[in-house]
C-alpha atoms as a PDB file:
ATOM      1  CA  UNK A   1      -9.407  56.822 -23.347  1.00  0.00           C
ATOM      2  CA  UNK A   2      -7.996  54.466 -20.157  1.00  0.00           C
ATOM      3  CA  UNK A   3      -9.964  51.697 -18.469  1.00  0.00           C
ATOM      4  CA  UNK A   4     -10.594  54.123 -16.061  1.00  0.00           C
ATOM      5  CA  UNK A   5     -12.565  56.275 -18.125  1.00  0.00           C
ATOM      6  CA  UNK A   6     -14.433  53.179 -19.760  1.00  0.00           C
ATOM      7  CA  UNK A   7     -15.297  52.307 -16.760  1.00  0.00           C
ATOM      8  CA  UNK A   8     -16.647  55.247 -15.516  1.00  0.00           C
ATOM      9  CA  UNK A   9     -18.560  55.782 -19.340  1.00  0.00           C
ATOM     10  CA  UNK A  10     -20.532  52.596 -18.873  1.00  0.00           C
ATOM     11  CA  UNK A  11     -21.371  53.414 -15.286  1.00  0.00           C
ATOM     12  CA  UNK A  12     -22.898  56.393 -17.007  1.00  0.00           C
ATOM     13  CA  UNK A  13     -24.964  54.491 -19.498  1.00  0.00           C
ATOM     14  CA  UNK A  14     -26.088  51.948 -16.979  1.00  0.00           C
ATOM     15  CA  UNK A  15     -27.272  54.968 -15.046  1.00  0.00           C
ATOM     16  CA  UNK A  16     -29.084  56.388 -17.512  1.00  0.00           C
ATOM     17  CA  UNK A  17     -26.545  59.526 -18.735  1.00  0.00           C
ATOM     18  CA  UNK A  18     -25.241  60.512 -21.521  1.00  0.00           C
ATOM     19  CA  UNK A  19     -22.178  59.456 -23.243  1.00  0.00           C
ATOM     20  CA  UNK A  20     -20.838  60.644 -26.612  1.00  0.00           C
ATOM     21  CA  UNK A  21     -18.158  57.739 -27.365  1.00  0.00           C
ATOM     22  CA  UNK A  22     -14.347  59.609 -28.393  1.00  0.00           C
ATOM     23  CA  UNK A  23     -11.621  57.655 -29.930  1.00  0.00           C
ATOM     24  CA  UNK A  24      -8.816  56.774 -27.699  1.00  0.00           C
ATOM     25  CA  UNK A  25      -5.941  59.769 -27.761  1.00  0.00           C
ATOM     26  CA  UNK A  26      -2.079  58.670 -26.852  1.00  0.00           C
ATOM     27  CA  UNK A  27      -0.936  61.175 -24.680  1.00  0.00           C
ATOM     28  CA  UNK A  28       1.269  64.106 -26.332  1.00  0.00           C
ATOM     29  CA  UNK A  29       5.094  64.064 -25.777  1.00  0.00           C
ATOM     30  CA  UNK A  30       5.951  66.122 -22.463  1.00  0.00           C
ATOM     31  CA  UNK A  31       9.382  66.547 -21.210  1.00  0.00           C
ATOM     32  CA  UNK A  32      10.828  64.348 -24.166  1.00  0.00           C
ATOM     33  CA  UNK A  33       8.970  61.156 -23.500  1.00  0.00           C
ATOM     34  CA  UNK A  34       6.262  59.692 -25.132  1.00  0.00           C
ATOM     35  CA  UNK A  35       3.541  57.794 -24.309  1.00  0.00           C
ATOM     36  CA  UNK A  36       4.636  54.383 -25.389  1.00  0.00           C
ATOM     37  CA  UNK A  37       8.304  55.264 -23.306  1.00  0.00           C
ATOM     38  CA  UNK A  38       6.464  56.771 -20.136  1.00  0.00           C
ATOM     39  CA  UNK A  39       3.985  53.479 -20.057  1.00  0.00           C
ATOM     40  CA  UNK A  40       7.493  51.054 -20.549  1.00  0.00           C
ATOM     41  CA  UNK A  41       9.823  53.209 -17.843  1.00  0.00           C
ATOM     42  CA  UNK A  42       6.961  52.140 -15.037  1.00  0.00           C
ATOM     43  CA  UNK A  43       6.533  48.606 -16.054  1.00  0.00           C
ATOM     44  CA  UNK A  44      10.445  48.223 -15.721  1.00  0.00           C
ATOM     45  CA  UNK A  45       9.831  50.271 -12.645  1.00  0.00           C
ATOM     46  CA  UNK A  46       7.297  47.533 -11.586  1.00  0.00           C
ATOM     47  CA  UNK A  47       8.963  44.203 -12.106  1.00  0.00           C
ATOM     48  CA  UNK A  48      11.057  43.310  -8.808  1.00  0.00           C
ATOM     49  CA  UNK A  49      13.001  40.822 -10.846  1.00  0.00           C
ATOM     50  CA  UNK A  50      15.695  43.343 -12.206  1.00  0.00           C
ATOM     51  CA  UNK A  51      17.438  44.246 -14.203  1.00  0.00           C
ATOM     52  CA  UNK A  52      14.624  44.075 -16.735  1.00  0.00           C
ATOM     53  CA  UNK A  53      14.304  44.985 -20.118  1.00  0.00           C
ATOM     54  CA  UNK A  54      11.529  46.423 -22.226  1.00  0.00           C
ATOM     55  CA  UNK A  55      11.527  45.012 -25.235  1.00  0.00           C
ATOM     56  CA  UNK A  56       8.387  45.907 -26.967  1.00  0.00           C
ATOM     57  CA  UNK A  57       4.900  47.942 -26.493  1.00  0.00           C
ATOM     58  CA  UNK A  58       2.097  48.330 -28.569  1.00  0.00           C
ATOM     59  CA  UNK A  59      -0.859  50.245 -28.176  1.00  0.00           C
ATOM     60  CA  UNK A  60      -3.620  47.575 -25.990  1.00  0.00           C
ATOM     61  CA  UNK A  61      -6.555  48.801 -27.881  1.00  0.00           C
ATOM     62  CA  UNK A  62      -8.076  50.664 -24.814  1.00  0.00           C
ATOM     63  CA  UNK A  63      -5.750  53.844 -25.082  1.00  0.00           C
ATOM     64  CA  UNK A  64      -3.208  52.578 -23.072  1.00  0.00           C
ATOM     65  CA  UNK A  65      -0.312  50.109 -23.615  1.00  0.00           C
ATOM     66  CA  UNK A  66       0.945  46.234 -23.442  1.00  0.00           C
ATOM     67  CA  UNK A  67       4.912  46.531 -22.566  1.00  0.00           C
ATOM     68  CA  UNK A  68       6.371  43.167 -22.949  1.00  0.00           C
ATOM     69  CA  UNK A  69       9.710  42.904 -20.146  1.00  0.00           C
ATOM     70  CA  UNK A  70      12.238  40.601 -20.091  1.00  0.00           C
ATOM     71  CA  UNK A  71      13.436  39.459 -16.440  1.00  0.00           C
ATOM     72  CA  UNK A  72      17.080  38.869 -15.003  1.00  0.00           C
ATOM     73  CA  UNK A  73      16.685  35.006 -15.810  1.00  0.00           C
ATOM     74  CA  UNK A  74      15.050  35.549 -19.613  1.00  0.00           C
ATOM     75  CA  UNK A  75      11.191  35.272 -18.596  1.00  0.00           C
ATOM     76  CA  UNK A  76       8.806  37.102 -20.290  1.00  0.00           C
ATOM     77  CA  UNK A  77       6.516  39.664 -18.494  1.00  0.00           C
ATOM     78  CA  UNK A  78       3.330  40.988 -20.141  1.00  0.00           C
ATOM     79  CA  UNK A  79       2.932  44.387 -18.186  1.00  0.00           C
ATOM     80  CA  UNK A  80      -0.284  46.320 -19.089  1.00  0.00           C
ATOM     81  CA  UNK A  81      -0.023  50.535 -18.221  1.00  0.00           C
ATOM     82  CA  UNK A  82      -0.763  54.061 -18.803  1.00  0.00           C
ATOM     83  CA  UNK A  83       1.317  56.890 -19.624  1.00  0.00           C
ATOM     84  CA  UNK A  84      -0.155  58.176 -16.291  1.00  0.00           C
ATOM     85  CA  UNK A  85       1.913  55.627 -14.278  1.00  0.00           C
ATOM     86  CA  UNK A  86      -0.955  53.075 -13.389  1.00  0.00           C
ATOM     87  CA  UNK A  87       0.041  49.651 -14.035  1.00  0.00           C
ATOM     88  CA  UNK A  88      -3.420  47.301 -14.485  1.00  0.00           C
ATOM     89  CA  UNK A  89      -1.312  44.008 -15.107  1.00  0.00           C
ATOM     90  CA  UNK A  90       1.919  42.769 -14.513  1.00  0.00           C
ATOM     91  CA  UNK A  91       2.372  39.061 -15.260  1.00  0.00           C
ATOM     92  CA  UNK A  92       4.853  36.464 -16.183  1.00  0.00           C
ATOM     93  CA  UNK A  93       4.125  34.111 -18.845  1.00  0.00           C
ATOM     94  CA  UNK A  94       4.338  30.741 -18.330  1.00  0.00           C
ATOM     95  CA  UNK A  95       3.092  29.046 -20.914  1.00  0.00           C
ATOM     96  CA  UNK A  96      -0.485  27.904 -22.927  1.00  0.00           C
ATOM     97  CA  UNK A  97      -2.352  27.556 -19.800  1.00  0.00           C
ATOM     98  CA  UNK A  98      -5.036  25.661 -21.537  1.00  0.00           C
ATOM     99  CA  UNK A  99      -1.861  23.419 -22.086  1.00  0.00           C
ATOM    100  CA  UNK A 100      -2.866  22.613 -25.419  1.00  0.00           C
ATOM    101  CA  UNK A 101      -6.832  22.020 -25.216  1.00  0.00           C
ATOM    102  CA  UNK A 102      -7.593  25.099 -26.793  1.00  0.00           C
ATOM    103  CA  UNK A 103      -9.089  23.570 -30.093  1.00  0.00           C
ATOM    104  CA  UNK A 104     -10.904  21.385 -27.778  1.00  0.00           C
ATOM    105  CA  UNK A 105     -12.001  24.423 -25.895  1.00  0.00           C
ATOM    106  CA  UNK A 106     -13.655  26.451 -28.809  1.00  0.00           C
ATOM    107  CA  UNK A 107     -14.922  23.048 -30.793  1.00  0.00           C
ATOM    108  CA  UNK A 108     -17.300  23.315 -28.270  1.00  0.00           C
ATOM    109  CA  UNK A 109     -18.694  26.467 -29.429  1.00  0.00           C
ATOM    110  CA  UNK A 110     -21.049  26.807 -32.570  1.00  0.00           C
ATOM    111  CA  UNK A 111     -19.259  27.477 -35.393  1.00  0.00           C
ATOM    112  CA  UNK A 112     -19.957  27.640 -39.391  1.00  0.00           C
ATOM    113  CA  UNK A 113     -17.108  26.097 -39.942  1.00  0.00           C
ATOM    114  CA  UNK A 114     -13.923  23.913 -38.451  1.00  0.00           C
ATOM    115  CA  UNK A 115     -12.229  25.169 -35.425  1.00  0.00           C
ATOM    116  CA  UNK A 116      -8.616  25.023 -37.810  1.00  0.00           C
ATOM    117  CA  UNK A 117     -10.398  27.254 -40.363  1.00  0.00           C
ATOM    118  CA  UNK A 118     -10.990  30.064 -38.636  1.00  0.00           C
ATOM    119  CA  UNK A 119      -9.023  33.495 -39.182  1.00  0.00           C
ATOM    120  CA  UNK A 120      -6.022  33.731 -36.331  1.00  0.00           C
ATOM    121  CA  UNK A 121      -7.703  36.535 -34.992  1.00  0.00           C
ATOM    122  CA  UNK A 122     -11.302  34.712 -34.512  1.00  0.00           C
ATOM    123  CA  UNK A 123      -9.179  32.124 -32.627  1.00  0.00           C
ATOM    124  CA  UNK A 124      -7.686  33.991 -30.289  1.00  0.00           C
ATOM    125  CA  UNK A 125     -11.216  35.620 -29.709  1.00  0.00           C
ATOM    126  CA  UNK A 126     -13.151  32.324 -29.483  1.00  0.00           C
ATOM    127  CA  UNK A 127     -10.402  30.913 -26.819  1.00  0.00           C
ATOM    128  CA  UNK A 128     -10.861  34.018 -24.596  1.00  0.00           C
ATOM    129  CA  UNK A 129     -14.738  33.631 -25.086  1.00  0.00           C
ATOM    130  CA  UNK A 130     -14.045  30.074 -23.762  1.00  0.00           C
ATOM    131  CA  UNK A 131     -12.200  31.339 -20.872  1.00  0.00           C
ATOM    132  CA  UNK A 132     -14.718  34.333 -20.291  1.00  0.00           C
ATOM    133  CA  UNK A 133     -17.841  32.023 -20.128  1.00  0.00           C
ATOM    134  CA  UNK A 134     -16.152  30.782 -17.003  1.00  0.00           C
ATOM    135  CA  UNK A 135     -16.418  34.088 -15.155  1.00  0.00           C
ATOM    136  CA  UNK A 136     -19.749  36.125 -17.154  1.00  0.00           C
ATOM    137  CA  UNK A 137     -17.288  38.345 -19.600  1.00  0.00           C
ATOM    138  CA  UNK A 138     -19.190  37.587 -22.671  1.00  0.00           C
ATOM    139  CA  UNK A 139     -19.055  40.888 -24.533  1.00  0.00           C
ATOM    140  CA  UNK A 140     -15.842  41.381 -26.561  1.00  0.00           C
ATOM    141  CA  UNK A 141     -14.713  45.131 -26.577  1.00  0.00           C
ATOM    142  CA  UNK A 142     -12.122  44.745 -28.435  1.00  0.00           C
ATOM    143  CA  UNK A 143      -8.718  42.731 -30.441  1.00  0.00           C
ATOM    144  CA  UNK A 144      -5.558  43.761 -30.976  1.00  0.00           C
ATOM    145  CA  UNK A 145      -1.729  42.584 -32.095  1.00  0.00           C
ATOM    146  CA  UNK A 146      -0.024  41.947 -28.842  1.00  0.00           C
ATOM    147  CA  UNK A 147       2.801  42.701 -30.747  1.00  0.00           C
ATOM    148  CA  UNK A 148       4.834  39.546 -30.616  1.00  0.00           C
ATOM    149  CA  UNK A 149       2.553  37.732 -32.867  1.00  0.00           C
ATOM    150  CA  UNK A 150      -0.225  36.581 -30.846  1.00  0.00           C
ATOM    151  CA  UNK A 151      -3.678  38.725 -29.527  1.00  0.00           C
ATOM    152  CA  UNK A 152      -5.300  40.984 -27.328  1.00  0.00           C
ATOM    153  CA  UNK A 153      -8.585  40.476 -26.981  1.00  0.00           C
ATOM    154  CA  UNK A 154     -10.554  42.356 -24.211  1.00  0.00           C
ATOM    155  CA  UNK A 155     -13.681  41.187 -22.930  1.00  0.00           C
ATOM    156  CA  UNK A 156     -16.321  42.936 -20.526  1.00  0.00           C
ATOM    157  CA  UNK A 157     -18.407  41.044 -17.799  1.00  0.00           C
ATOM    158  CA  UNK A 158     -22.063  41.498 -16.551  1.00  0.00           C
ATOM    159  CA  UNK A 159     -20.757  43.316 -13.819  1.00  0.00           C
ATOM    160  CA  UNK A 160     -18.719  45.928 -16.188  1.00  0.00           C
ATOM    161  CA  UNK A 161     -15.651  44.510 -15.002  1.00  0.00           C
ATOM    162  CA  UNK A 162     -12.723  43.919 -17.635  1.00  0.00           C
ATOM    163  CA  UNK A 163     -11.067  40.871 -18.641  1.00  0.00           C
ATOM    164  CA  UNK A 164      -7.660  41.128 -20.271  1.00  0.00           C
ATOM    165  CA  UNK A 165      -6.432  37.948 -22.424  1.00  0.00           C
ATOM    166  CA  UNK A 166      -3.513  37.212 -24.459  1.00  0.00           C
ATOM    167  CA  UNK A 167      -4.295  34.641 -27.209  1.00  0.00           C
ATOM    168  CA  UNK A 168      -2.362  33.060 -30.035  1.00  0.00           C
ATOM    169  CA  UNK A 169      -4.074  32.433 -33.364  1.00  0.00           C
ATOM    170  CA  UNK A 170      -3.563  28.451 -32.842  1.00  0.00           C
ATOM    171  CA  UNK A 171      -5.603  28.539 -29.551  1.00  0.00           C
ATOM    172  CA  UNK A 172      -2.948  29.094 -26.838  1.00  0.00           C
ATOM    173  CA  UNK A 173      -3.997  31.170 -24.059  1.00  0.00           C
ATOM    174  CA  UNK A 174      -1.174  32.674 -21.987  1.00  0.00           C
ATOM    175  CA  UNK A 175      -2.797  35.166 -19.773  1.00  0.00           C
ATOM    176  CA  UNK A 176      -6.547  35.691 -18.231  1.00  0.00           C
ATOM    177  CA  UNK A 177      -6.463  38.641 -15.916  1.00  0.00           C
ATOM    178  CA  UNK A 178      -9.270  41.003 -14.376  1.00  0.00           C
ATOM    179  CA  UNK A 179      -8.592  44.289 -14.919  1.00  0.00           C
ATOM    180  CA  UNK A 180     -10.449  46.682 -12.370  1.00  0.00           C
ATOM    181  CA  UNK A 181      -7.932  49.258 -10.563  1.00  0.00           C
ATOM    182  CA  UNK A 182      -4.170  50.318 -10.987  1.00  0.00           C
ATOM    183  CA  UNK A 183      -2.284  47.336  -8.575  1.00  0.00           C
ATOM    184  CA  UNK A 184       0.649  49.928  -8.045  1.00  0.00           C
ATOM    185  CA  UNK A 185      -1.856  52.329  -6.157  1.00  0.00           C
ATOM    186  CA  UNK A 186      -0.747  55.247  -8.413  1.00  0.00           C
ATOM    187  CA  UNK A 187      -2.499  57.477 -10.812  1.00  0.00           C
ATOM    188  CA  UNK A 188       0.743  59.319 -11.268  1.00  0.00           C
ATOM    189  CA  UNK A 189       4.232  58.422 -11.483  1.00  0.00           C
ATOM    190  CA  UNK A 190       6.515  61.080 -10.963  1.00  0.00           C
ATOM    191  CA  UNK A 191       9.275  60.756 -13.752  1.00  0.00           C
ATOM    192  CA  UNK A 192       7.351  58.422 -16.220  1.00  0.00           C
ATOM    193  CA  UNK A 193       4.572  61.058 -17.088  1.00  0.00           C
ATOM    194  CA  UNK A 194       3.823  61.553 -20.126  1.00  0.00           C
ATOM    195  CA  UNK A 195       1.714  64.349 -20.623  1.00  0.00           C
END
């Protein structure tokens, strides 16, 4: 299930409908390509600073996928798509950009126990709780492996919107992003479709 259809799910709750939750499905190979390839081919599609290179993508815990890109000059691009072709994220990393307060930042928050004794993953979620507070996305939807050892955690606000953060399990945040609509004003890709 995409953000998309989240989206449109919990406008159907808030309404009042009904809404029988489905686990997410990857999209079935079509033409040779998977999901996880179609999802990569657009965000190397995406980043103007080519060549590029994909060189890893793991599921984002909403059905679709983070594809990590490396640039002409080495940076590292976090791109978040669907094997439809939309593209909800595309960002460059640049560091903790709590730039190193992110003990201080979740010290702050009511805890059984010490900030350094927490489970990586509980770090990474407390951080983007920190970071959430600032903007009313309070409810966490979900945490996964980014795949390069750190976290995706997903948050939702009070106004449904989505929150994508990328957290490392010693309370480094690298990326905070709202995630709403595709920013490459496709559905559909021709070429990187999956199925």
């Amino acid at each position: 299930m995409s953000k998309i259809s989240l989206i449109a799910a919990t406008a159907l709750l808030v309404s009042g409908g009904a809404f029988a939750s489905t686990p997410s499905v990857a999209a079935e190979p079509a033409h040779g390509i998977t999901a996880e390839q179609a999802a990569s081919a657009v965000c190397v599609s995406e980043n103007q600073y080519g060549p590029v290179q994909a060189v890893k993508a793991v599921e984002d815990g909403l059905g679709d996928w983070i594809v990590w890109v490396r640039d002409k000059d080495s940076d590292l691009w976090m791109c978040n798509a669907s094997a439809e072709g939309n593209v909800y994220a595309n960002t460059l990393i640049k560091g903790d950009r709590l730039a190193g307060r992110g003990e201080e930042a979740i010290a702050l928050m009511q805890v059984a126990y010490t900030p350094s004794a927490l489970p990586e993953a509980e770090k990474a979620e407390r951080v983007c709780a920190a970071a959430g507070r600032k903007v009313d996305a309070t409810r966490l939807v979900a945490t996964v492996e980014d795949g390069l050892g750190d976290y995706i955690v997903w948050l939702q606000g009070n106004d449904h919107s989505y929150w994508l953060c990328n957290a490392s399990g010693d309370a480094k945040l690298f990326v905070f992003a709202p995630i709403r609509a595709p920013i490459n004003g496709s559905s559909a890709i021709a070429g990187f479709r999956a199925a």
